[in-house]
N, C-alpha and C. Protein backbone atom coordinates (compact mmCIF):
# COMPACT_ATOMS: atom_id res chain seq x y z
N UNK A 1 -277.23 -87.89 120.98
CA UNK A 1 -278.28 -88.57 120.28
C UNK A 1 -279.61 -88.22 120.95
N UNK A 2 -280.35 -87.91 120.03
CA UNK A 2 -281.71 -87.31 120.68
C UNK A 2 -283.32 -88.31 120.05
N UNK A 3 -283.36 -89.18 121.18
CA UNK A 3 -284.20 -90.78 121.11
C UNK A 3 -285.36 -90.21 122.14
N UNK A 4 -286.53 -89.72 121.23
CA UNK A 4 -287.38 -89.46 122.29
C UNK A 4 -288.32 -91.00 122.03
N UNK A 5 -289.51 -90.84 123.53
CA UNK A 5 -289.88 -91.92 123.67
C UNK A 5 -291.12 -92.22 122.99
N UNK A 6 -292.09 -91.21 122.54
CA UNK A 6 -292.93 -91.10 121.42
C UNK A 6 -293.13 -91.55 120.50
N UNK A 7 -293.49 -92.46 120.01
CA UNK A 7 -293.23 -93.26 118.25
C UNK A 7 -293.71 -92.02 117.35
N UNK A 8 -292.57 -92.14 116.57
CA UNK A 8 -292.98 -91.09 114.84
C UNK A 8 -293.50 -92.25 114.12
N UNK A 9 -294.83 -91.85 113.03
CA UNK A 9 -295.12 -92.65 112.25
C UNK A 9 -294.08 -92.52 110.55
N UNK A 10 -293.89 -93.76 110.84
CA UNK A 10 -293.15 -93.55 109.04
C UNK A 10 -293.39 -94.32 107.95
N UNK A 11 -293.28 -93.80 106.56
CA UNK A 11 -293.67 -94.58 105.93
C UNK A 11 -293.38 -95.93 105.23
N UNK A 12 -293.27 -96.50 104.38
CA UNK A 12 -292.45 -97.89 103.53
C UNK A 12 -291.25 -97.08 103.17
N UNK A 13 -291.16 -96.17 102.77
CA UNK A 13 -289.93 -95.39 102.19
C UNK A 13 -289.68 -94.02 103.04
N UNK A 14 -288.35 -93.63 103.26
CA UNK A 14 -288.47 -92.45 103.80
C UNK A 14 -286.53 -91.75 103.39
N UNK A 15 -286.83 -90.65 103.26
CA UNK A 15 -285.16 -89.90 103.28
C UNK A 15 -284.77 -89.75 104.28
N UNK A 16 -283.48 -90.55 104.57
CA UNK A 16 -282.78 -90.19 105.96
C UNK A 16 -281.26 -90.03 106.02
N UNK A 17 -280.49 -89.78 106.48
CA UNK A 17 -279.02 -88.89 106.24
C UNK A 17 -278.26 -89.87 107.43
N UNK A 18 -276.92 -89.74 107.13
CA UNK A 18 -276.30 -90.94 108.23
C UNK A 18 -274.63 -90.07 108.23
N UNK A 19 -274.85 -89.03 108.84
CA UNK A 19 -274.08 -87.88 108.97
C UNK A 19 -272.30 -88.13 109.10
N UNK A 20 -272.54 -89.32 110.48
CA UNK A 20 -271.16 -89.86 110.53
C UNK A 20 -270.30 -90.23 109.55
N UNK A 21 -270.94 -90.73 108.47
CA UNK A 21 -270.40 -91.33 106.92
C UNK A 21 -270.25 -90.23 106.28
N UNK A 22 -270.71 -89.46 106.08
CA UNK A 22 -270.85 -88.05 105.29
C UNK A 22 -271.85 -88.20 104.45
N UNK A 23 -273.19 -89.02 104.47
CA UNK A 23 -274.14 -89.19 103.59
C UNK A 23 -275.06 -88.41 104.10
N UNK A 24 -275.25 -87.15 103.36
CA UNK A 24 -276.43 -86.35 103.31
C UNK A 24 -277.69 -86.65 103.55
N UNK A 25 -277.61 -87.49 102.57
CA UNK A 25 -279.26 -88.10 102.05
C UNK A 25 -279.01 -89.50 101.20
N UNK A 26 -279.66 -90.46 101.64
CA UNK A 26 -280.28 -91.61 101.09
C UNK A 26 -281.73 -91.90 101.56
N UNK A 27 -282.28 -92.31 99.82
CA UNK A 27 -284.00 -92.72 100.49
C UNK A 27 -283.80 -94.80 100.67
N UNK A 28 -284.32 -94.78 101.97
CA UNK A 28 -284.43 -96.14 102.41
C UNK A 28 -285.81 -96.51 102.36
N UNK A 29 -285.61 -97.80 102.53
CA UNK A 29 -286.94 -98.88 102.42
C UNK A 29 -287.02 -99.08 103.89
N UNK A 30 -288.00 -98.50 104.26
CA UNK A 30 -288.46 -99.37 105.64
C UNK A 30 -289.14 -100.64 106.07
N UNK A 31 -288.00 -101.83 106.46
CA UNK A 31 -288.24 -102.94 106.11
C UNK A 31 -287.98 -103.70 107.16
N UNK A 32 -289.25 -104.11 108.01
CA UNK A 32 -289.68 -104.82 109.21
C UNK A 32 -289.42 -106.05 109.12
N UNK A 33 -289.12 -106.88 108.60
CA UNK A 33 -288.94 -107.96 107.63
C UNK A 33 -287.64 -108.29 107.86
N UNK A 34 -286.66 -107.38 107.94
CA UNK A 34 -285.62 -107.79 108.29
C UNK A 34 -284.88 -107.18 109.72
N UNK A 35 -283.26 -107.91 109.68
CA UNK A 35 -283.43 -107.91 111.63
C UNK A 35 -282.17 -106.18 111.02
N UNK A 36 -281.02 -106.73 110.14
CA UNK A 36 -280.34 -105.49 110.67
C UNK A 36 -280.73 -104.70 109.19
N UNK A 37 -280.11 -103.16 109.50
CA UNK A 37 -279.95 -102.56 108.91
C UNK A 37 -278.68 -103.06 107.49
N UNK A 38 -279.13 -102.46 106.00
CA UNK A 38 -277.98 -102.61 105.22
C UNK A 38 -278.27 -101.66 104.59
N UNK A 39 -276.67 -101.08 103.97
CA UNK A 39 -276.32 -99.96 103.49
C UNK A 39 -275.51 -100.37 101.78
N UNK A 40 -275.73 -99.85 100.74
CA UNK A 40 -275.59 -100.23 99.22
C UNK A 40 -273.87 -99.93 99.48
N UNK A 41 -272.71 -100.76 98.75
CA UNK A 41 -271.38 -100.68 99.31
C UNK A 41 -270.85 -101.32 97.80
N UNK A 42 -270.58 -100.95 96.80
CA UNK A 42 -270.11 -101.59 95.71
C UNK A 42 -268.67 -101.50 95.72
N UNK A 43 -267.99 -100.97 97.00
CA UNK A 43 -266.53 -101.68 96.56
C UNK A 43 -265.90 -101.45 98.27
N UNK A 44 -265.52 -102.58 99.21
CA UNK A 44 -264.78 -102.77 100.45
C UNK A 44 -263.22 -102.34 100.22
N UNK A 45 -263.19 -101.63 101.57
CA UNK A 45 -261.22 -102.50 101.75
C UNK A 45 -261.19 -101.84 103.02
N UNK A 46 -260.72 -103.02 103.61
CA UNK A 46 -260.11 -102.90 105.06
C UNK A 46 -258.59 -102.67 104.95
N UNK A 47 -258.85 -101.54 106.30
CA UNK A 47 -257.48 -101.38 106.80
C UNK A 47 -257.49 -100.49 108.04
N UNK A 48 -256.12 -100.97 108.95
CA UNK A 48 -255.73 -100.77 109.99
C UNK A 48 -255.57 -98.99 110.02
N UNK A 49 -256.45 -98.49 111.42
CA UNK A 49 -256.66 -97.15 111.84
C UNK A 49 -256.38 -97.38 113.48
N UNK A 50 -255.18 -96.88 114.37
CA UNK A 50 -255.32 -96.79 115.32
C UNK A 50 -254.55 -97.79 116.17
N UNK A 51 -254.75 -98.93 115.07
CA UNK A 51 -254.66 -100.27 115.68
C UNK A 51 -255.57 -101.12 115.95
N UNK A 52 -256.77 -100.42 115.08
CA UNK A 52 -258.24 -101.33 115.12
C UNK A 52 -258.65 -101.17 113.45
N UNK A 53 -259.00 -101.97 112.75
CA UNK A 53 -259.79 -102.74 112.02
C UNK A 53 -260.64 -101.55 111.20
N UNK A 54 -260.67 -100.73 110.11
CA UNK A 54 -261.66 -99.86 109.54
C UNK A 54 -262.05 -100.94 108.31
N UNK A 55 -263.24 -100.29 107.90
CA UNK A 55 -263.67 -100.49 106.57
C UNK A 55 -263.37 -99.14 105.51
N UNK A 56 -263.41 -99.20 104.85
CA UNK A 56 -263.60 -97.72 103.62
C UNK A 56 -264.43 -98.31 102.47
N UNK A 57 -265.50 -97.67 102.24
CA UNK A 57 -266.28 -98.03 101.46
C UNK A 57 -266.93 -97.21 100.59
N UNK A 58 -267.45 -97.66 99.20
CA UNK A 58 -267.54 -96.48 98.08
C UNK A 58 -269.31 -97.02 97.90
N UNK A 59 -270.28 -96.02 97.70
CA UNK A 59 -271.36 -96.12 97.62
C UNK A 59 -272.06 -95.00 96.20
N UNK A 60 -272.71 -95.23 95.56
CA UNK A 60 -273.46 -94.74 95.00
C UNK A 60 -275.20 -94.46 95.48
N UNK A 61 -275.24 -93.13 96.30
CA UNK A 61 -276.30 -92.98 96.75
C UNK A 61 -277.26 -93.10 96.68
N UNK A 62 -277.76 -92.87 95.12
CA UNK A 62 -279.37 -92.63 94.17
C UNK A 62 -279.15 -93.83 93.39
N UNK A 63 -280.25 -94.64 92.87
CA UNK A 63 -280.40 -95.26 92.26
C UNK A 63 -279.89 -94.83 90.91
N UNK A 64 -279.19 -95.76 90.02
CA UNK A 64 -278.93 -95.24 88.60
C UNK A 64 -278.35 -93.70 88.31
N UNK A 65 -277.45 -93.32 89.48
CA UNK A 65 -276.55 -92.16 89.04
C UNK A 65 -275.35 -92.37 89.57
N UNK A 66 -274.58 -93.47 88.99
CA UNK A 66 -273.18 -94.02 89.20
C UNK A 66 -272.15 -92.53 89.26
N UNK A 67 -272.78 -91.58 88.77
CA UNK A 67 -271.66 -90.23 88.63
C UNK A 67 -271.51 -89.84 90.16
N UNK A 68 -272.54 -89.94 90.69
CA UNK A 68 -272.50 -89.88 92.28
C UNK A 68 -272.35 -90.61 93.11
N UNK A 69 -270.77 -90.60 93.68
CA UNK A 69 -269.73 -91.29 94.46
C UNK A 69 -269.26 -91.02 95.44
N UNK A 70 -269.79 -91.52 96.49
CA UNK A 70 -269.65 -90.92 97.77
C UNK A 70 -268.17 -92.29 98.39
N UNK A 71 -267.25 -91.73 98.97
CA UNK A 71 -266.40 -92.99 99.90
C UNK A 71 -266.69 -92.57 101.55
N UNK A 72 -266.67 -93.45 101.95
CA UNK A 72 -266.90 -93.42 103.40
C UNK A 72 -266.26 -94.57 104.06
N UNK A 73 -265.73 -94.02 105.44
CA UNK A 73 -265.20 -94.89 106.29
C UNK A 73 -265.55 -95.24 107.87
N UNK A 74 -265.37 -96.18 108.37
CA UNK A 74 -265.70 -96.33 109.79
C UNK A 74 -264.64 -97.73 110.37
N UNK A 75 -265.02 -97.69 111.81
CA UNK A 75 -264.79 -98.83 112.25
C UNK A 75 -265.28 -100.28 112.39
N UNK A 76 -264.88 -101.24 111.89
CA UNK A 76 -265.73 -102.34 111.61
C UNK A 76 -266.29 -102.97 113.16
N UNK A 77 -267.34 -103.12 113.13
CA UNK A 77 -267.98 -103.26 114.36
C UNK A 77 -267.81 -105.14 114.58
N UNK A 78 -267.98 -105.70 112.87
CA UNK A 78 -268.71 -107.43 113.66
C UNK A 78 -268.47 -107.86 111.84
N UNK A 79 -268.42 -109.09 111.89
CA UNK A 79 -268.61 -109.78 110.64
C UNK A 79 -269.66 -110.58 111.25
N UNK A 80 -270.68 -110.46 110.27
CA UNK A 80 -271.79 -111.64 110.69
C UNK A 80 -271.85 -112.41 109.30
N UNK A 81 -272.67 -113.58 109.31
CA UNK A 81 -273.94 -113.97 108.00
C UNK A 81 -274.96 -113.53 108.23
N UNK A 82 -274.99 -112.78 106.58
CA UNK A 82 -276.49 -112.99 106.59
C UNK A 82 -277.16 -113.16 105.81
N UNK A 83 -278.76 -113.39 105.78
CA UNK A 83 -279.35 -114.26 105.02
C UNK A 83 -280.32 -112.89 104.20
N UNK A 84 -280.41 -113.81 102.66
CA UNK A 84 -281.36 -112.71 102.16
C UNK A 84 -282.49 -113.04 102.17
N UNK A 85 -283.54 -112.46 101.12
CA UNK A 85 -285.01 -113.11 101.79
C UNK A 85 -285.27 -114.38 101.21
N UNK A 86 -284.28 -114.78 99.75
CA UNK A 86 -283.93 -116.08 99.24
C UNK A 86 -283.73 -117.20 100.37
N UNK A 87 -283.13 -116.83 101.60
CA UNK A 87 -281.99 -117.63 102.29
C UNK A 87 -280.86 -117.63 101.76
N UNK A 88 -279.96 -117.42 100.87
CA UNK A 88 -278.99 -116.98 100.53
C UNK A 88 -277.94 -116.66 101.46
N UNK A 89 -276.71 -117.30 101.82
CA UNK A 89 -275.71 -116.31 102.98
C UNK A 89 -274.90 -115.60 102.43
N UNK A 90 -274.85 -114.63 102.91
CA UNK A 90 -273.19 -113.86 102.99
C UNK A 90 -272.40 -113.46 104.11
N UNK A 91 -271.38 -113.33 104.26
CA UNK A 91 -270.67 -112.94 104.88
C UNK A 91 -270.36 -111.30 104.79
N UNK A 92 -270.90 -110.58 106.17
CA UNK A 92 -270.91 -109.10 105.65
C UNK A 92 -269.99 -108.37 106.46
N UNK A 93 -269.38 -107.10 106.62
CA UNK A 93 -268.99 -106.55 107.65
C UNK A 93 -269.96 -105.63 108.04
N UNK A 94 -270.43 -105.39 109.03
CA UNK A 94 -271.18 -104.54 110.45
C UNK A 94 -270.68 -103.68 110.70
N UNK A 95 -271.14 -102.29 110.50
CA UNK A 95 -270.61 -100.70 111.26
C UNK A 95 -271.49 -100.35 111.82
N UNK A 96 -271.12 -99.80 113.13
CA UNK A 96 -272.42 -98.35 113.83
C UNK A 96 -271.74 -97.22 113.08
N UNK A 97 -272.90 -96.54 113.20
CA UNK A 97 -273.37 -94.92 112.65
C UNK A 97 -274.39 -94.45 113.32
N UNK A 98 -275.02 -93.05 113.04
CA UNK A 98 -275.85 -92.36 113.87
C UNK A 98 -276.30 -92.44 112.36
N UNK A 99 -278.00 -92.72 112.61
CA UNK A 99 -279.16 -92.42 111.56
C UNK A 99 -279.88 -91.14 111.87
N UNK A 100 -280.24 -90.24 111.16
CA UNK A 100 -280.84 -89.30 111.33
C UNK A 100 -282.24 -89.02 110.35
N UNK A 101 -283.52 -89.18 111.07
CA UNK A 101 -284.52 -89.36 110.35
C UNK A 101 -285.33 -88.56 110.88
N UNK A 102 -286.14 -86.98 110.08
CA UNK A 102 -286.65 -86.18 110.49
C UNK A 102 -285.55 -85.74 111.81
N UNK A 103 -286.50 -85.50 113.05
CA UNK A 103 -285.56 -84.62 113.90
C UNK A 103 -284.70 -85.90 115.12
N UNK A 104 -285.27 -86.56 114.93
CA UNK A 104 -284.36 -87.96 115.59
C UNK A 104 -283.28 -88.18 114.97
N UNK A 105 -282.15 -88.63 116.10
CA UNK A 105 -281.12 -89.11 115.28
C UNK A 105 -280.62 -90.86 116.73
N UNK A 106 -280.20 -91.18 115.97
CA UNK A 106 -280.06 -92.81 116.92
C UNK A 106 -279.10 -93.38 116.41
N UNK A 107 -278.08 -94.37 117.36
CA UNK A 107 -277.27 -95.07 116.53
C UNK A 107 -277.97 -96.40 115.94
N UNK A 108 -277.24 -96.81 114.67
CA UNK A 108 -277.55 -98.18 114.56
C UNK A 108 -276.51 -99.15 113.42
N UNK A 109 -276.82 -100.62 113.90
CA UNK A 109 -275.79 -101.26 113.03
C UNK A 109 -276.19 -101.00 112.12
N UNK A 110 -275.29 -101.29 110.87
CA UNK A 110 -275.37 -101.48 109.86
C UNK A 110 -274.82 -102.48 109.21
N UNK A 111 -275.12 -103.23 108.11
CA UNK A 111 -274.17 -104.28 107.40
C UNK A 111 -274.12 -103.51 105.77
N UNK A 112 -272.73 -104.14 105.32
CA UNK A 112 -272.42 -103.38 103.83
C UNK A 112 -272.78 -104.52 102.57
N UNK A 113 -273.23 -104.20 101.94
CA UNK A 113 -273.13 -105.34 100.51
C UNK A 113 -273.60 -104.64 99.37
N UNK A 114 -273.09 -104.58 98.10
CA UNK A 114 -273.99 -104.50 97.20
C UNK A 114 -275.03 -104.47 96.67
N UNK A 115 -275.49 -103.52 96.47
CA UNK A 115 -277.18 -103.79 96.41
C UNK A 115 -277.60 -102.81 94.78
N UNK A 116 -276.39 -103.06 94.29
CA UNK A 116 -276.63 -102.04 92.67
C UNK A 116 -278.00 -102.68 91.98
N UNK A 117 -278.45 -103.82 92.51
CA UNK A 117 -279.67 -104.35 91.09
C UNK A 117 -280.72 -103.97 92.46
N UNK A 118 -280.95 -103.05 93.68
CA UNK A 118 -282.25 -103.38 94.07
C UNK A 118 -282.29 -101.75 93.88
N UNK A 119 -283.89 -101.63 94.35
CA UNK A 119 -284.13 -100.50 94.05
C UNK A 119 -283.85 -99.17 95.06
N UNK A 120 -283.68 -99.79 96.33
CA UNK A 120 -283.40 -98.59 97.25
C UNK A 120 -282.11 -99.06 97.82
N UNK A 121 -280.80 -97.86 97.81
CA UNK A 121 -279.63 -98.25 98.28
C UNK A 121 -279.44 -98.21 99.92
N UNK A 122 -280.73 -98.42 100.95
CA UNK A 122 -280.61 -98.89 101.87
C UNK A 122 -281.73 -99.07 102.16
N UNK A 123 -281.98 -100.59 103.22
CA UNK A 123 -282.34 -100.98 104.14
C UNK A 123 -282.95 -100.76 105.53
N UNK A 124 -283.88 -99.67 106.46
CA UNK A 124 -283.77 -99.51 107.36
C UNK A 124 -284.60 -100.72 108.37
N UNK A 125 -283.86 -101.43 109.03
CA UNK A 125 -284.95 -102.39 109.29
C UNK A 125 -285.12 -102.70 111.51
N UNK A 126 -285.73 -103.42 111.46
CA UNK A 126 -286.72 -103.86 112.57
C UNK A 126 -286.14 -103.26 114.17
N UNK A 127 -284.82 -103.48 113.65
CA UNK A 127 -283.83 -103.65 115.12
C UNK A 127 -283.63 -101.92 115.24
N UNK A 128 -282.86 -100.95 114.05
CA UNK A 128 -282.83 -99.80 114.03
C UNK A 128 -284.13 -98.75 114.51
N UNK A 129 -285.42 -99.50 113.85
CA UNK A 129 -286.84 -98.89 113.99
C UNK A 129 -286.72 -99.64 115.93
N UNK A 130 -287.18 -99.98 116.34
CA UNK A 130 -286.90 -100.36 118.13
C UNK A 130 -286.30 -99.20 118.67
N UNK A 131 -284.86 -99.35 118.14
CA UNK A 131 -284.01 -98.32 118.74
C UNK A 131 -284.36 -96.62 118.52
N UNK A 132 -285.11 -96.32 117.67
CA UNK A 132 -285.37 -95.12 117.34
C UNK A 132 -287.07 -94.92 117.46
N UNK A 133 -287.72 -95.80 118.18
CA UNK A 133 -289.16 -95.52 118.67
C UNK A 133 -289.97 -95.39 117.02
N UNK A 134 -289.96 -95.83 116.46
CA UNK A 134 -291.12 -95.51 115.03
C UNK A 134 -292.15 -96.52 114.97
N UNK A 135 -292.67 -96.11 114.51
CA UNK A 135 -294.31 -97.27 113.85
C UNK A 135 -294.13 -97.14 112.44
N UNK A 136 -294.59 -98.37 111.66
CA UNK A 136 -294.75 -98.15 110.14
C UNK A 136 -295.91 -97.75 109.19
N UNK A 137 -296.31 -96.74 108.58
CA UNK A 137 -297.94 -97.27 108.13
C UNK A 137 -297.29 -97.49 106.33
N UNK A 138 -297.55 -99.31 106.31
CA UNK A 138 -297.29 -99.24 104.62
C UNK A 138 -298.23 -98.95 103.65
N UNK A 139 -299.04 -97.72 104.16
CA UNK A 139 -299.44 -97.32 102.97
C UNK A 139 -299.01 -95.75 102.67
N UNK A 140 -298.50 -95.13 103.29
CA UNK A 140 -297.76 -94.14 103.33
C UNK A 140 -296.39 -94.04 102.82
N UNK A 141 -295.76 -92.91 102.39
CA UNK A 141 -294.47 -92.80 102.11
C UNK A 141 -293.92 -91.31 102.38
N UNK A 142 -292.69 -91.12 102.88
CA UNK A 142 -292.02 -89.69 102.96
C UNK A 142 -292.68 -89.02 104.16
N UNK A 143 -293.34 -89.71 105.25
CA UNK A 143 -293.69 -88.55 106.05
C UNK A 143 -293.02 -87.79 106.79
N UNK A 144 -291.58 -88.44 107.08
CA UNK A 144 -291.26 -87.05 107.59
C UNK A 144 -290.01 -86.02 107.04
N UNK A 145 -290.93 -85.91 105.06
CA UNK A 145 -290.51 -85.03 104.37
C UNK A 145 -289.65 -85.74 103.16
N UNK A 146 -289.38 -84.40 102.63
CA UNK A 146 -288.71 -85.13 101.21
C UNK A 146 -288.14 -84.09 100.93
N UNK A 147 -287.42 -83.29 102.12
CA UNK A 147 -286.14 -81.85 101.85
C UNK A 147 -285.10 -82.85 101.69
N UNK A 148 -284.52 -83.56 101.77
CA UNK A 148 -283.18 -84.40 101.33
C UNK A 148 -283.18 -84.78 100.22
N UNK A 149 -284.35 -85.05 99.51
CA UNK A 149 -284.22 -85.20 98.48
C UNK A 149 -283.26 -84.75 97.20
N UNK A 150 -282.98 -83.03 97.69
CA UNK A 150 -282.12 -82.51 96.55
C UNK A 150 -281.12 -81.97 97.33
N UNK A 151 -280.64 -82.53 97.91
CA UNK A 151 -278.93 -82.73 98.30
C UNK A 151 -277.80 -82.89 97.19
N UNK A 152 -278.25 -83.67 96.52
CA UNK A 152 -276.89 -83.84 95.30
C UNK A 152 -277.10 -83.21 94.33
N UNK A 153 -278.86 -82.16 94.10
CA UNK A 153 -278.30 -81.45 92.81
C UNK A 153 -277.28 -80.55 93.04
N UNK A 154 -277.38 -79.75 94.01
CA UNK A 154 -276.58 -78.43 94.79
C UNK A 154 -275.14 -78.47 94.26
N UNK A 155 -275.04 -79.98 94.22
CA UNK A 155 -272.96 -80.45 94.38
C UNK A 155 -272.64 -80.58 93.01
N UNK A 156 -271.84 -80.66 92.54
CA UNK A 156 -270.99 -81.11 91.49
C UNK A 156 -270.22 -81.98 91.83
N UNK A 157 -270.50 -83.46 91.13
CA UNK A 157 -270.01 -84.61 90.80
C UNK A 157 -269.12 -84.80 90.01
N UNK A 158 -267.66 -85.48 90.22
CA UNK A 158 -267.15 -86.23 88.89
C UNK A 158 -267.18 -85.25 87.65
């Protein structure tokens, strides 16, 4: 993992890839506002790897292109609550992954839930930005780039 000590400036939105999962590219909301990271997860199931606890989880990367179906798996790190900006609880499961944003890459939690009605299928928030040295400017977006962007035309889907 390569965490230099320099803050990158980034914007409200940015494309970032979370390699361990096999996700190329997702554009996230950079969102100070909240403590952990969450990742868009429209369908769970746990099961035993090893003798420890996985998740497997099915995501639709881009907003409004259900044809693009990514599954991914890890080890479940934590069940927490958590709250939305309603106050609202849920009960979520917690994975680490390595985030990779521009030429940084860092680990960070993550929590899974559904997020098909918002507009960005992840979350990057307060605790992840710490761990990976960034500043926010919200009037900016994409600074460091928008080559991920066309990751999924390349592929054939479904």
């Amino acid at each position: 993992m390569n965490v230099e000590k320099t803050p990158v400036v980034l914007g409200w939105r940015e494309w970032l890839a979370l390699p361990e999962l096999g996700i190329p590219a997702i554009k996230a909301k950079i969102d100070t506002g909240a403590k952990t990271s969450t990742l868009h997860a429209f369908r769970q199931e746990i099961f035993m790897k090893g003798g420890k606890e996985h998740i497997r989880f099915w995501i639709h990367p881009l907003q409004r292109r259900t044809r693009i179906e990514l599954v991914c798996e890890a080890p479940v790190h934590d069940q927490r609550l958590v709250k939305d900006s309603g106050g609202h609880g849920e009960q979520r499961f917690v994975i680490m992954s390595t985030a990779r944003l521009g030429k940084r890459e860092w680990p960070i939690e993550i929590t899974l839930t559904s997020r098909d009605t918002m507009t960005f299928r992840m979350l990057l928030a307060r605790s992840a930005l710490t761990q990976g040295h960034f500043m926010v400017d919200p009037k900016a977006s994409y600074l460091t780039g928008r080559s991920l962007r066309h990751t999924y035309k390349k592929q054939r889907y479904k």
